[in-house]
PDB file of N, CA and C in Angstrom:
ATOM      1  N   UNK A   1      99.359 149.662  63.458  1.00  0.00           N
ATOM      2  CA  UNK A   1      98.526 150.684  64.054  1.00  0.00           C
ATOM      3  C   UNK A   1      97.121 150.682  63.453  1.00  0.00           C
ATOM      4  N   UNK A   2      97.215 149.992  62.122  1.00  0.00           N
ATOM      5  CA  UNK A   2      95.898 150.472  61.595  1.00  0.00           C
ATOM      6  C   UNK A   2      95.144 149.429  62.475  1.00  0.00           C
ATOM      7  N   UNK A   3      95.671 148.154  62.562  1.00  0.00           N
ATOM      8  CA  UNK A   3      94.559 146.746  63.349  1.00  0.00           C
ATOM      9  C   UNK A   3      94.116 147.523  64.757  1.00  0.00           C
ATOM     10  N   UNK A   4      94.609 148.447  65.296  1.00  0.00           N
ATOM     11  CA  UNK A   4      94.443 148.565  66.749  1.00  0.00           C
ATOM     12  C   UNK A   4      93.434 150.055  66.550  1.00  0.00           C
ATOM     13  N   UNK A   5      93.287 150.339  65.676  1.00  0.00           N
ATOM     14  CA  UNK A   5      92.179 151.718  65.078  1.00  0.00           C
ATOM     15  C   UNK A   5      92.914 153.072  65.205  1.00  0.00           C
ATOM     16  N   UNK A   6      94.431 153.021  65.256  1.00  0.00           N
ATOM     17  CA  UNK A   6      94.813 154.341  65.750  1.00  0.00           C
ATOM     18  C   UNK A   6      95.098 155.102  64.320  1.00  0.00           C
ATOM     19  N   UNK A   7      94.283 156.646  64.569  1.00  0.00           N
ATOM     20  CA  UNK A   7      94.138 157.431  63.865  1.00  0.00           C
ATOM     21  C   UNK A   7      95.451 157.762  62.968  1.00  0.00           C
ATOM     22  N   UNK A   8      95.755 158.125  61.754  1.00  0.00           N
ATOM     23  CA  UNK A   8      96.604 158.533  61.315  1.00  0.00           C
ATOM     24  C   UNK A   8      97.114 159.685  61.167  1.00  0.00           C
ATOM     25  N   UNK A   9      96.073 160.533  61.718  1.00  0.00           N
ATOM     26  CA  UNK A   9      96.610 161.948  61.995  1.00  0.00           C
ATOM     27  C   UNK A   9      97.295 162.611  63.602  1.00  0.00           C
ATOM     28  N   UNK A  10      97.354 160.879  64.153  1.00  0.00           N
ATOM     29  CA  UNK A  10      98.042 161.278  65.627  1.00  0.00           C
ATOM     30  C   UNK A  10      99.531 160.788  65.820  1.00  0.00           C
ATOM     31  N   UNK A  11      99.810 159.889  64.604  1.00  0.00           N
ATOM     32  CA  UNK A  11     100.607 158.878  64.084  1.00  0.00           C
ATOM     33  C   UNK A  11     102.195 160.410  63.629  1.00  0.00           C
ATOM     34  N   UNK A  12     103.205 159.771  64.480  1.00  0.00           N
ATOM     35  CA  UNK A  12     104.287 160.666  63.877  1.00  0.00           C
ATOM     36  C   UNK A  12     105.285 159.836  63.295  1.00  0.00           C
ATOM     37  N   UNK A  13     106.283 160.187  62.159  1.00  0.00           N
ATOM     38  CA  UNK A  13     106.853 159.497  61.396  1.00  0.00           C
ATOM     39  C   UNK A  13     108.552 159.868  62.311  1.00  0.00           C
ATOM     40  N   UNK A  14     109.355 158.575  62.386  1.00  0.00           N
ATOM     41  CA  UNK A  14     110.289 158.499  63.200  1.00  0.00           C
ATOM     42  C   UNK A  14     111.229 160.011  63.538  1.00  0.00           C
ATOM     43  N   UNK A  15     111.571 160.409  62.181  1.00  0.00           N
ATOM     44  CA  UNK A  15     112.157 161.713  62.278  1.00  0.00           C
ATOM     45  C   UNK A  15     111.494 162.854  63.148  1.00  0.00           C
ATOM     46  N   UNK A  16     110.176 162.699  62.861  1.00  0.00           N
ATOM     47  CA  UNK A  16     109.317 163.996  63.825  1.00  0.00           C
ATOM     48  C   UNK A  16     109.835 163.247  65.594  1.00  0.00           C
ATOM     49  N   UNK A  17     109.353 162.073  65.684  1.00  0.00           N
ATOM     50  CA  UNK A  17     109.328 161.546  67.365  1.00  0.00           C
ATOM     51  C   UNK A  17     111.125 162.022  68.163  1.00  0.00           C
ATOM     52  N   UNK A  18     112.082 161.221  66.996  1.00  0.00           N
ATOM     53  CA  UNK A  18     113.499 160.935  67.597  1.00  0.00           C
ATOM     54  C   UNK A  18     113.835 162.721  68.287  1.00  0.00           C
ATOM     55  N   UNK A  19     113.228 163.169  67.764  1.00  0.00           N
ATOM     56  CA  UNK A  19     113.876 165.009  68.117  1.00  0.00           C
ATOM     57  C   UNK A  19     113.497 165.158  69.396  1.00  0.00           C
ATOM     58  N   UNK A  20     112.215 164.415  70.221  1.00  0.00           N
ATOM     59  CA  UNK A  20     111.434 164.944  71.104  1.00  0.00           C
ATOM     60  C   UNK A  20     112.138 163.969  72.357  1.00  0.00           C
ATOM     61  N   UNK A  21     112.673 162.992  71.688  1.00  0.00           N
ATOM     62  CA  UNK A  21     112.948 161.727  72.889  1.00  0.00           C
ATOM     63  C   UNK A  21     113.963 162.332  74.538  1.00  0.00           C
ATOM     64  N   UNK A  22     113.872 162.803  74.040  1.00  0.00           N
ATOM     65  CA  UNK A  22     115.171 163.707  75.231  1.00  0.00           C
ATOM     66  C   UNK A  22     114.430 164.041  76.343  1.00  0.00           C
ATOM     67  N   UNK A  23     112.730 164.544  75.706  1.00  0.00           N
ATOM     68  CA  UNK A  23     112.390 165.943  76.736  1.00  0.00           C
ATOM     69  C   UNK A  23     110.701 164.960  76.694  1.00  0.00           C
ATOM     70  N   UNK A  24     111.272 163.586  76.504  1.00  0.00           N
ATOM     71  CA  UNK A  24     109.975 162.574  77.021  1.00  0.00           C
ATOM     72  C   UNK A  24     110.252 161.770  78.404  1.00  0.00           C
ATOM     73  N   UNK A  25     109.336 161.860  79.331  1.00  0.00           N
ATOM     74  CA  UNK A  25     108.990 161.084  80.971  1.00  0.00           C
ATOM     75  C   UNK A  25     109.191 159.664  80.202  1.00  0.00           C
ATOM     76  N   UNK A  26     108.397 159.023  79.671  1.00  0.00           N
ATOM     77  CA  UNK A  26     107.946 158.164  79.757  1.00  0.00           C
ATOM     78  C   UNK A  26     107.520 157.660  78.335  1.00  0.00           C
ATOM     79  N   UNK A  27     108.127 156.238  77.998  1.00  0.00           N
ATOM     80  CA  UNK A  27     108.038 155.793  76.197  1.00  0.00           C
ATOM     81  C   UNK A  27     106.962 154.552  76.877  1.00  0.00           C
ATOM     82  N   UNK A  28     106.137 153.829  76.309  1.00  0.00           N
ATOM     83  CA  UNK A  28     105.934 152.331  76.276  1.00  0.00           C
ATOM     84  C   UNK A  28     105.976 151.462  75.223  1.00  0.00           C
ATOM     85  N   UNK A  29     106.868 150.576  75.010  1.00  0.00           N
ATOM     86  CA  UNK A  29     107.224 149.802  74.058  1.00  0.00           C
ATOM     87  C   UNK A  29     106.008 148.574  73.823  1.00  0.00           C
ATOM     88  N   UNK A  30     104.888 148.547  73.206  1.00  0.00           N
ATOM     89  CA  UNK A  30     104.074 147.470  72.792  1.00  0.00           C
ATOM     90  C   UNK A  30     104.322 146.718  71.932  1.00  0.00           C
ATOM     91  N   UNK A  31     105.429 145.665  71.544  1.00  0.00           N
ATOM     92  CA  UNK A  31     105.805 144.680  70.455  1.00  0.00           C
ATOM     93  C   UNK A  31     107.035 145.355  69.457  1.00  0.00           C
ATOM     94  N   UNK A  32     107.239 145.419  68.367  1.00  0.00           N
ATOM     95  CA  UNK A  32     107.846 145.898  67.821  1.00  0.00           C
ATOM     96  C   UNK A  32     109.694 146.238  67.808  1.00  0.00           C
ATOM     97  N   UNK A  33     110.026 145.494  68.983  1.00  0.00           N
ATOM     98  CA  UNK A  33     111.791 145.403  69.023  1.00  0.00           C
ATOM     99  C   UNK A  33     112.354 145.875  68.703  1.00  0.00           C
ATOM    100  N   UNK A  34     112.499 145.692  67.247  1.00  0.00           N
ATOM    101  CA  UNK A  34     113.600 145.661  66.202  1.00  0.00           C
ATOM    102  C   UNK A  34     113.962 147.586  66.081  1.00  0.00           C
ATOM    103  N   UNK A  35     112.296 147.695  65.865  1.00  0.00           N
ATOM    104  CA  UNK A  35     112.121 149.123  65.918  1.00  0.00           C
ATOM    105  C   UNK A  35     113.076 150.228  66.926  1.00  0.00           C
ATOM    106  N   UNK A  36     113.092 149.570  67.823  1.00  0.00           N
ATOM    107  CA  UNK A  36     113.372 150.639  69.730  1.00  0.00           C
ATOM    108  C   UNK A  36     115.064 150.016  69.703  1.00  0.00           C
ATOM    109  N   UNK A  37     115.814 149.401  68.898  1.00  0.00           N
ATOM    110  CA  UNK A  37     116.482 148.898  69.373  1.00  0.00           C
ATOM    111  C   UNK A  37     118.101 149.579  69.256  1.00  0.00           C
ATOM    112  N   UNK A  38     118.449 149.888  69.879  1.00  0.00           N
ATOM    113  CA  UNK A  38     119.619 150.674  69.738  1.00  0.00           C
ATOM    114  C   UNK A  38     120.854 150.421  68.887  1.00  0.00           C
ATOM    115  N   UNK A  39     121.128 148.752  68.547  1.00  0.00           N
ATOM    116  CA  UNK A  39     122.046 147.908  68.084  1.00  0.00           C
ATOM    117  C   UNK A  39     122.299 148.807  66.578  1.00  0.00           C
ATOM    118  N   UNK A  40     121.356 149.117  66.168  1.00  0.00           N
ATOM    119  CA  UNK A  40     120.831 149.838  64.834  1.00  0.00           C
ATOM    120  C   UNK A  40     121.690 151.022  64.197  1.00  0.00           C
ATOM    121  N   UNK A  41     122.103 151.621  65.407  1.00  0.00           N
ATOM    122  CA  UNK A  41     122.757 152.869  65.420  1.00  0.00           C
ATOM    123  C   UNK A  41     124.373 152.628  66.132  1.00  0.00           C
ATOM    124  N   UNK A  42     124.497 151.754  66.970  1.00  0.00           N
ATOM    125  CA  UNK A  42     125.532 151.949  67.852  1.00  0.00           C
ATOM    126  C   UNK A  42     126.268 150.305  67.362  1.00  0.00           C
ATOM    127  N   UNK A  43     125.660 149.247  66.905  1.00  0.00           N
ATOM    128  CA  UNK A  43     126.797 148.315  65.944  1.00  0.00           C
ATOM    129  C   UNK A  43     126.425 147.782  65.061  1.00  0.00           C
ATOM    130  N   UNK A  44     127.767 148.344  64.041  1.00  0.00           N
ATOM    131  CA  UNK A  44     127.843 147.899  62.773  1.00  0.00           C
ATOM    132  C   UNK A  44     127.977 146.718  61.954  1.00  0.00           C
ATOM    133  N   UNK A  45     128.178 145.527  63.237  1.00  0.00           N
ATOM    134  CA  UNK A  45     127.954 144.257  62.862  1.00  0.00           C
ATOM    135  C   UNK A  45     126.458 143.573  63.087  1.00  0.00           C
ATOM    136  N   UNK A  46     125.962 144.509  63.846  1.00  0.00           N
ATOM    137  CA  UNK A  46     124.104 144.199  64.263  1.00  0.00           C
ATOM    138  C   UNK A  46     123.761 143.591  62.600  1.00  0.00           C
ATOM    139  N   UNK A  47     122.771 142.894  62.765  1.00  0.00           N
ATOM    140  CA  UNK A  47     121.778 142.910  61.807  1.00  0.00           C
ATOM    141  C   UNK A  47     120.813 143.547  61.505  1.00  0.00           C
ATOM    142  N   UNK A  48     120.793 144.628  62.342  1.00  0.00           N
ATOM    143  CA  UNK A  48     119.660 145.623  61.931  1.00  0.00           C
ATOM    144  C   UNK A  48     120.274 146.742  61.873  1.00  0.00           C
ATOM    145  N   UNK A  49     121.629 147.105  61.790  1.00  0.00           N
ATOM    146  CA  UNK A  49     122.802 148.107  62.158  1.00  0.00           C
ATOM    147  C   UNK A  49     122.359 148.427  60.303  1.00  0.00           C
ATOM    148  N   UNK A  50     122.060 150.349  60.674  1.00  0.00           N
ATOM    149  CA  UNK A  50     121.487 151.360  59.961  1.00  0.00           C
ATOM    150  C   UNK A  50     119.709 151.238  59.517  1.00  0.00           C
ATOM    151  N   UNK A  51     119.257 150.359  60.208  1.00  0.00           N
ATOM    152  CA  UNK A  51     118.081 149.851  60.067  1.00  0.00           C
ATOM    153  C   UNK A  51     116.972 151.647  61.223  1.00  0.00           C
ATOM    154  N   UNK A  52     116.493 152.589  60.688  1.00  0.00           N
ATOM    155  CA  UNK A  52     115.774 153.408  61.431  1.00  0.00           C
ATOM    156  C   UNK A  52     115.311 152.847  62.609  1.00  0.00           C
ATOM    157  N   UNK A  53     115.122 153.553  63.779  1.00  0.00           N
ATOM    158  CA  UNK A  53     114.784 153.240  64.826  1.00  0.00           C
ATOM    159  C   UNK A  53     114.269 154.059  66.114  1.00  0.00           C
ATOM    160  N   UNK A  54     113.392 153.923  66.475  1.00  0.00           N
ATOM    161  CA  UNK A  54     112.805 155.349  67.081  1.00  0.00           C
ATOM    162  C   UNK A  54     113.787 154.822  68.542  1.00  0.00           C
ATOM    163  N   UNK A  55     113.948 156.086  69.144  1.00  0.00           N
ATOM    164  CA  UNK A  55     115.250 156.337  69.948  1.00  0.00           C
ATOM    165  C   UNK A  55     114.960 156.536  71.292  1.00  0.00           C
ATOM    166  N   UNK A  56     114.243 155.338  71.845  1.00  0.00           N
ATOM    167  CA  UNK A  56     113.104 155.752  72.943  1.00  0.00           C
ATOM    168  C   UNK A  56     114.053 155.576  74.172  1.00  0.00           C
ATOM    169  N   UNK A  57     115.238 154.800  74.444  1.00  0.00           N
ATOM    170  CA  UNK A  57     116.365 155.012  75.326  1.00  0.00           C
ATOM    171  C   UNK A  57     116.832 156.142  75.587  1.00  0.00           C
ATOM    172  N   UNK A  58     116.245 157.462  74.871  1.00  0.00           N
ATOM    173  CA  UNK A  58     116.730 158.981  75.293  1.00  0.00           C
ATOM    174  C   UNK A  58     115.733 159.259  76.082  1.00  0.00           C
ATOM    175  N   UNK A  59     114.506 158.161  76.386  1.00  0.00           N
ATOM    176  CA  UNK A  59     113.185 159.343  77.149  1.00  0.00           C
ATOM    177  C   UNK A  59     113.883 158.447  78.227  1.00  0.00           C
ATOM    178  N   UNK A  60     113.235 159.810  79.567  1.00  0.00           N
ATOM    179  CA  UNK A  60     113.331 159.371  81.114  1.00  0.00           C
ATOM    180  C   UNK A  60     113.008 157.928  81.552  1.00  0.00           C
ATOM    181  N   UNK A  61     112.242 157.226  81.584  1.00  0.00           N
ATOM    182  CA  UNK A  61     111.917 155.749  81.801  1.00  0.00           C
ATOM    183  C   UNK A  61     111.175 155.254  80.005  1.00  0.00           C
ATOM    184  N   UNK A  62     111.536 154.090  80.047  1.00  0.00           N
ATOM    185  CA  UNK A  62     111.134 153.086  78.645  1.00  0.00           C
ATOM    186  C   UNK A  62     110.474 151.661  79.510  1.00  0.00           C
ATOM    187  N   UNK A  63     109.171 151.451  79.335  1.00  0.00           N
ATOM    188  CA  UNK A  63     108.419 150.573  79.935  1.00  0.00           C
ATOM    189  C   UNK A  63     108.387 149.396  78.602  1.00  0.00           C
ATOM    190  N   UNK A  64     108.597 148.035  78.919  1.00  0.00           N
ATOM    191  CA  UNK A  64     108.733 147.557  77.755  1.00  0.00           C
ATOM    192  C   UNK A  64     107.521 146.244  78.168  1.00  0.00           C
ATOM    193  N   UNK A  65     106.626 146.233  76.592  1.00  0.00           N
ATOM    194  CA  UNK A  65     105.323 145.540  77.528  1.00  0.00           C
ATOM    195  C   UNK A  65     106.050 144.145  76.828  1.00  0.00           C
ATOM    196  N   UNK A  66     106.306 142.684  77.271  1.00  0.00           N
ATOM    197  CA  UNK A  66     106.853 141.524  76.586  1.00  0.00           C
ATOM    198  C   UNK A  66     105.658 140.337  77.262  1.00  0.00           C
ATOM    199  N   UNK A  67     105.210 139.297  76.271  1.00  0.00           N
ATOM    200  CA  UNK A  67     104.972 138.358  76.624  1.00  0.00           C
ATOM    201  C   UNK A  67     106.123 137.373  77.616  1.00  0.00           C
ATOM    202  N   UNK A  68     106.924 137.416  77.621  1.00  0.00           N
ATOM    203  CA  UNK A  68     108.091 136.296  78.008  1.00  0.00           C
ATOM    204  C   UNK A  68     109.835 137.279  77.620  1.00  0.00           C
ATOM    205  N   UNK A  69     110.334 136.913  78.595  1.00  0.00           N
ATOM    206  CA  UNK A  69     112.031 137.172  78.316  1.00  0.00           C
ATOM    207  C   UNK A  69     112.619 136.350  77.398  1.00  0.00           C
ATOM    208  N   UNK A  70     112.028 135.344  76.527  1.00  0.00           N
ATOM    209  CA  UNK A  70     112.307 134.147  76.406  1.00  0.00           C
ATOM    210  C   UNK A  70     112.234 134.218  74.497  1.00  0.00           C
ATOM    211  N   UNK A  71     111.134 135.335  74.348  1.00  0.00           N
ATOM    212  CA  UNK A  71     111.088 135.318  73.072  1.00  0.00           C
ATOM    213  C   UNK A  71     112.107 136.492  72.581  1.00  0.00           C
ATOM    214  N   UNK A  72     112.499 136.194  71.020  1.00  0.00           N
ATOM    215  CA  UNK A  72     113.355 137.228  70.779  1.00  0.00           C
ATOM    216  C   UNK A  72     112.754 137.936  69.878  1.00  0.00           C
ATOM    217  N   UNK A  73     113.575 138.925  69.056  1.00  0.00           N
ATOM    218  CA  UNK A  73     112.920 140.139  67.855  1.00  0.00           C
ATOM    219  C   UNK A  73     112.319 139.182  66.785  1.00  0.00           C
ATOM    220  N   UNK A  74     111.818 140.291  65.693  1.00  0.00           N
ATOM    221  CA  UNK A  74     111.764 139.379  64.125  1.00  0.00           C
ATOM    222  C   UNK A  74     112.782 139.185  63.905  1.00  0.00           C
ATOM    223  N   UNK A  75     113.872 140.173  64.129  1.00  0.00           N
ATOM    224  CA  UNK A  75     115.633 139.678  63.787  1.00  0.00           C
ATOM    225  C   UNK A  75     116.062 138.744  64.301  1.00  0.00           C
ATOM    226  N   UNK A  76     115.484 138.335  65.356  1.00  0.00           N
ATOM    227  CA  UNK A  76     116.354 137.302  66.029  1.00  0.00           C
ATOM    228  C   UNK A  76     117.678 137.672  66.836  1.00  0.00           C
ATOM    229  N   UNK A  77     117.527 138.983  67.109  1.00  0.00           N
ATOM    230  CA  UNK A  77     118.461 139.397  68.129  1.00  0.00           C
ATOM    231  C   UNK A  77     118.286 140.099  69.386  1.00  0.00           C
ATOM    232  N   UNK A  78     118.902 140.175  70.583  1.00  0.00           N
ATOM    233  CA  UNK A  78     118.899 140.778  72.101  1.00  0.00           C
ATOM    234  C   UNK A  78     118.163 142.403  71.394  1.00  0.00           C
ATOM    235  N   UNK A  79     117.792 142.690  72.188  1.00  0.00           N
ATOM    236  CA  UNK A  79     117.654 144.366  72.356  1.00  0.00           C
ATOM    237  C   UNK A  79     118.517 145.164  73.664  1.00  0.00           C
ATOM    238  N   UNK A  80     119.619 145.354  73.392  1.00  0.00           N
ATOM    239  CA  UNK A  80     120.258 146.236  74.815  1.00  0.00           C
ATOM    240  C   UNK A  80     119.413 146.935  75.653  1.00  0.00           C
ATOM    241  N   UNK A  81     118.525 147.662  74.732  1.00  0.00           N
ATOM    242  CA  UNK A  81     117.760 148.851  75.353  1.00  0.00           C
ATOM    243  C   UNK A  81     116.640 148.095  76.862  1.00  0.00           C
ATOM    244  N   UNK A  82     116.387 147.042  76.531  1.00  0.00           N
ATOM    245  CA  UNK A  82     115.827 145.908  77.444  1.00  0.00           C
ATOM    246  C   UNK A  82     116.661 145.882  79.131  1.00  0.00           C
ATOM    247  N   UNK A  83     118.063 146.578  78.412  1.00  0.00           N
ATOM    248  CA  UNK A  83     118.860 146.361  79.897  1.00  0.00           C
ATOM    249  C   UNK A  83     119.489 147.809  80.578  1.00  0.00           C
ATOM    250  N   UNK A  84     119.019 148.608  79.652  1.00  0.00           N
ATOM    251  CA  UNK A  84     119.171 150.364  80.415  1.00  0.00           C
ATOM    252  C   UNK A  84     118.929 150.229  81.956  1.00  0.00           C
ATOM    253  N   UNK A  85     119.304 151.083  82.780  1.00  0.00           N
ATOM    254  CA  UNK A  85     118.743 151.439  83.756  1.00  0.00           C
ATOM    255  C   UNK A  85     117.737 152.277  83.875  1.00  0.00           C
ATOM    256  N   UNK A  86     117.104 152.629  82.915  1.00  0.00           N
ATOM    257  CA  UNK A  86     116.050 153.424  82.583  1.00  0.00           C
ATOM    258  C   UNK A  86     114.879 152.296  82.221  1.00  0.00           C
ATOM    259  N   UNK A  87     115.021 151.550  81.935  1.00  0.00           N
ATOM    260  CA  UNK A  87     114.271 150.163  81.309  1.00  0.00           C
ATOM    261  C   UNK A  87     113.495 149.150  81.789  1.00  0.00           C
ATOM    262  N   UNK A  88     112.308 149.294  82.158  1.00  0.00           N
ATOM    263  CA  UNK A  88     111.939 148.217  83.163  1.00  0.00           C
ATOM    264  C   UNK A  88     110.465 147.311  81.434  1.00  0.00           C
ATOM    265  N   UNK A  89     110.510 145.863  82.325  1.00  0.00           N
ATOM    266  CA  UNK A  89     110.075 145.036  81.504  1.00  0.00           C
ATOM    267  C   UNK A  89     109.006 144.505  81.942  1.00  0.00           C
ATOM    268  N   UNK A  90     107.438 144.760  81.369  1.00  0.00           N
ATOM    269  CA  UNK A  90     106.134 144.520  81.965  1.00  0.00           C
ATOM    270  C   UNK A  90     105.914 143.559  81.425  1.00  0.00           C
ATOM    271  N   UNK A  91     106.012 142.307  81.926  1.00  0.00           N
ATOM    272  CA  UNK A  91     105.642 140.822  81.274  1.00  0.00           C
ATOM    273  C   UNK A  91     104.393 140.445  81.012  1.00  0.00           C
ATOM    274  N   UNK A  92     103.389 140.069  80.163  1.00  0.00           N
ATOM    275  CA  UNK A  92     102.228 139.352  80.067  1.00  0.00           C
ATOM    276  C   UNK A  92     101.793 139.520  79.138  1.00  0.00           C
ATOM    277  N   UNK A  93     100.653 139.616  78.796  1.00  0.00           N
ATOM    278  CA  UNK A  93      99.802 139.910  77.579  1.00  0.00           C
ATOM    279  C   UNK A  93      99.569 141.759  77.376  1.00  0.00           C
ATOM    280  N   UNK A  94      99.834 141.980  76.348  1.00  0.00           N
ATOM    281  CA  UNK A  94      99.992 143.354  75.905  1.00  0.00           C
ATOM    282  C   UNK A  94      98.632 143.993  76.163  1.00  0.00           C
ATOM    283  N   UNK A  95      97.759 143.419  76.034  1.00  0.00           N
ATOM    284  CA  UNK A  95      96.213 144.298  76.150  1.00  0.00           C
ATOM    285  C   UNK A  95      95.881 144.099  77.417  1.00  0.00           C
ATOM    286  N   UNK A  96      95.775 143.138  78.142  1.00  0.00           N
ATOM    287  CA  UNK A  96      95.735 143.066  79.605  1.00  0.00           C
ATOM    288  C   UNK A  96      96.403 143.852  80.279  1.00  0.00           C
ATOM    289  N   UNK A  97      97.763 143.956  80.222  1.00  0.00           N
ATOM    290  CA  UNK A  97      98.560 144.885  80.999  1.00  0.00           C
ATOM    291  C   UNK A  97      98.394 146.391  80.676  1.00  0.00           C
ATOM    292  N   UNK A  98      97.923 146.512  79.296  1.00  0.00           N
ATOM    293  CA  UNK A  98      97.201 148.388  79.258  1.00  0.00           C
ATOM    294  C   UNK A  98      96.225 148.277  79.738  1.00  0.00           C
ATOM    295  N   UNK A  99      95.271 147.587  79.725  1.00  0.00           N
ATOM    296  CA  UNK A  99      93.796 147.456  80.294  1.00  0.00           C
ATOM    297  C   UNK A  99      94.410 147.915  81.807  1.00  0.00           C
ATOM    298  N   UNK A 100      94.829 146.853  82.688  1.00  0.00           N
ATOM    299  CA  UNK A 100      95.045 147.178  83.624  1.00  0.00           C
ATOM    300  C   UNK A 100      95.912 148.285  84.282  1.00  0.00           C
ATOM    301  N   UNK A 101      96.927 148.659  83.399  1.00  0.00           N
ATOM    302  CA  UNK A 101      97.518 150.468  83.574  1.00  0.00           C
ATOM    303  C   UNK A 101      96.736 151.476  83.333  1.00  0.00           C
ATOM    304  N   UNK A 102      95.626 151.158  82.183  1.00  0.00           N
ATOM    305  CA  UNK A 102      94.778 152.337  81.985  1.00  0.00           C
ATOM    306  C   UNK A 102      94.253 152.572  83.855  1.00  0.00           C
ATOM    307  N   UNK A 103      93.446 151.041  84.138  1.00  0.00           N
ATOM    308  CA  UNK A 103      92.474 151.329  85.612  1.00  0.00           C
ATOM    309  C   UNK A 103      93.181 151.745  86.485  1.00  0.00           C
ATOM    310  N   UNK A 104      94.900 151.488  86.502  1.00  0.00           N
ATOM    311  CA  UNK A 104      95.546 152.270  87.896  1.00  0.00           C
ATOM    312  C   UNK A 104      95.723 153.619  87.405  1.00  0.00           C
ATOM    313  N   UNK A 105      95.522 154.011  86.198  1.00  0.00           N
ATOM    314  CA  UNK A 105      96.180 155.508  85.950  1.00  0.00           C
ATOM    315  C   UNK A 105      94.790 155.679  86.600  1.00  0.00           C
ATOM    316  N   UNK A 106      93.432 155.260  86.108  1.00  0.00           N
ATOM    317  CA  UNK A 106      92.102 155.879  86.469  1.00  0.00           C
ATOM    318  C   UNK A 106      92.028 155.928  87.994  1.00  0.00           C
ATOM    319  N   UNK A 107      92.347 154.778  88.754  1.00  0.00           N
ATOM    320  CA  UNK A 107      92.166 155.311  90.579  1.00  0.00           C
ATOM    321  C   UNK A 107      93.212 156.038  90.387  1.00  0.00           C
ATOM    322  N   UNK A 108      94.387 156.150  90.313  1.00  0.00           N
ATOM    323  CA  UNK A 108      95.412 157.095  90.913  1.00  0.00           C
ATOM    324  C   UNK A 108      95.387 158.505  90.550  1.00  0.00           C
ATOM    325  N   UNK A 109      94.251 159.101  89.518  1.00  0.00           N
ATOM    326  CA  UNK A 109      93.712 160.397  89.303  1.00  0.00           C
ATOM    327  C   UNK A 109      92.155 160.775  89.932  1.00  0.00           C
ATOM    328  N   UNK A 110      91.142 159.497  90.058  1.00  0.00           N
ATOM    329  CA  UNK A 110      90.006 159.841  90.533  1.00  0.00           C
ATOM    330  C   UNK A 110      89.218 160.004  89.250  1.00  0.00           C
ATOM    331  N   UNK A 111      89.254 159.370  88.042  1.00  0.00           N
ATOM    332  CA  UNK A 111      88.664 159.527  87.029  1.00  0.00           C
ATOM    333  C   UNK A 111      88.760 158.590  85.888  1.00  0.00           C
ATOM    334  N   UNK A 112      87.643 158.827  85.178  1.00  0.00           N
ATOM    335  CA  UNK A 112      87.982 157.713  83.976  1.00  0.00           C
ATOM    336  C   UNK A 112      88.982 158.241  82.777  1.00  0.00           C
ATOM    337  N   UNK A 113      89.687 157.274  82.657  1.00  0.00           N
ATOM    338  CA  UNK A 113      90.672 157.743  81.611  1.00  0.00           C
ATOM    339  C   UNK A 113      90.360 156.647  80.717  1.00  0.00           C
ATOM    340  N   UNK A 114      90.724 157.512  79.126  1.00  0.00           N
ATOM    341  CA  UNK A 114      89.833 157.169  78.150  1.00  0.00           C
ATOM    342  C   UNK A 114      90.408 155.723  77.276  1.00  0.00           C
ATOM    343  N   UNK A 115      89.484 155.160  77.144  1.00  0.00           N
ATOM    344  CA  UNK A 115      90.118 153.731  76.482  1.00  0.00           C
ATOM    345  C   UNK A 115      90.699 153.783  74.949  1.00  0.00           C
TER     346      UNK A 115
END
């Protein structure tokens, strides 16, 4: 977060976020896998099983931004949460594809929304 300039006073630490995930529309997953990944909590043979994990499979839709289906975690393992029915997977380059969600959020309100 710090390379991408985001403030640290907007920054919540997993315990504050996981409480809210229930009564969230909408998560977007930008890199980070291992993190979002459910295996963590739900098996005990995972390799990341008890590893913290923000619990973004409880919000209403989880947008997951991936270069390729092709690459895997730092663990080197699947992410289930990838296959929710809540789960859809935005393929390409991570800054391009916000760039370009920022400009449809901006026509689809009639305004500039902030970079």
């Amino acid at each position: 977060l710090a390379e991408a300039g985001v403030p640290y006073d907007v920054v919540l630490e997993m315990d504050e976020i996981n409480g809210q995930m229930g009564d969230t529309d909408l998560v977007l997953v930008i890199g980070a896998s291992d993190t979002v990944n459910s295996d963590a909590e739900d098996d005990p043979t995972s390799a990341i099983a008890g590893m913290p994990v923000i619990q973004v499979w409880k919000s209403g839709r989880v947008v997951v931004l991936k270069r390729s289906m092709g690459s895997v975690s730092y663990a080197g393992i699947d992410n289930p949460v990838f296959y929710n029915e809540n789960t859809d997977i935005l393929l390409g380059d991570a800054k391009a594809s916000c760039d370009a969600l920022r400009a449809e959020l901006a026509a689809a309100v009639g305004e500039a929304v902030a970079a």
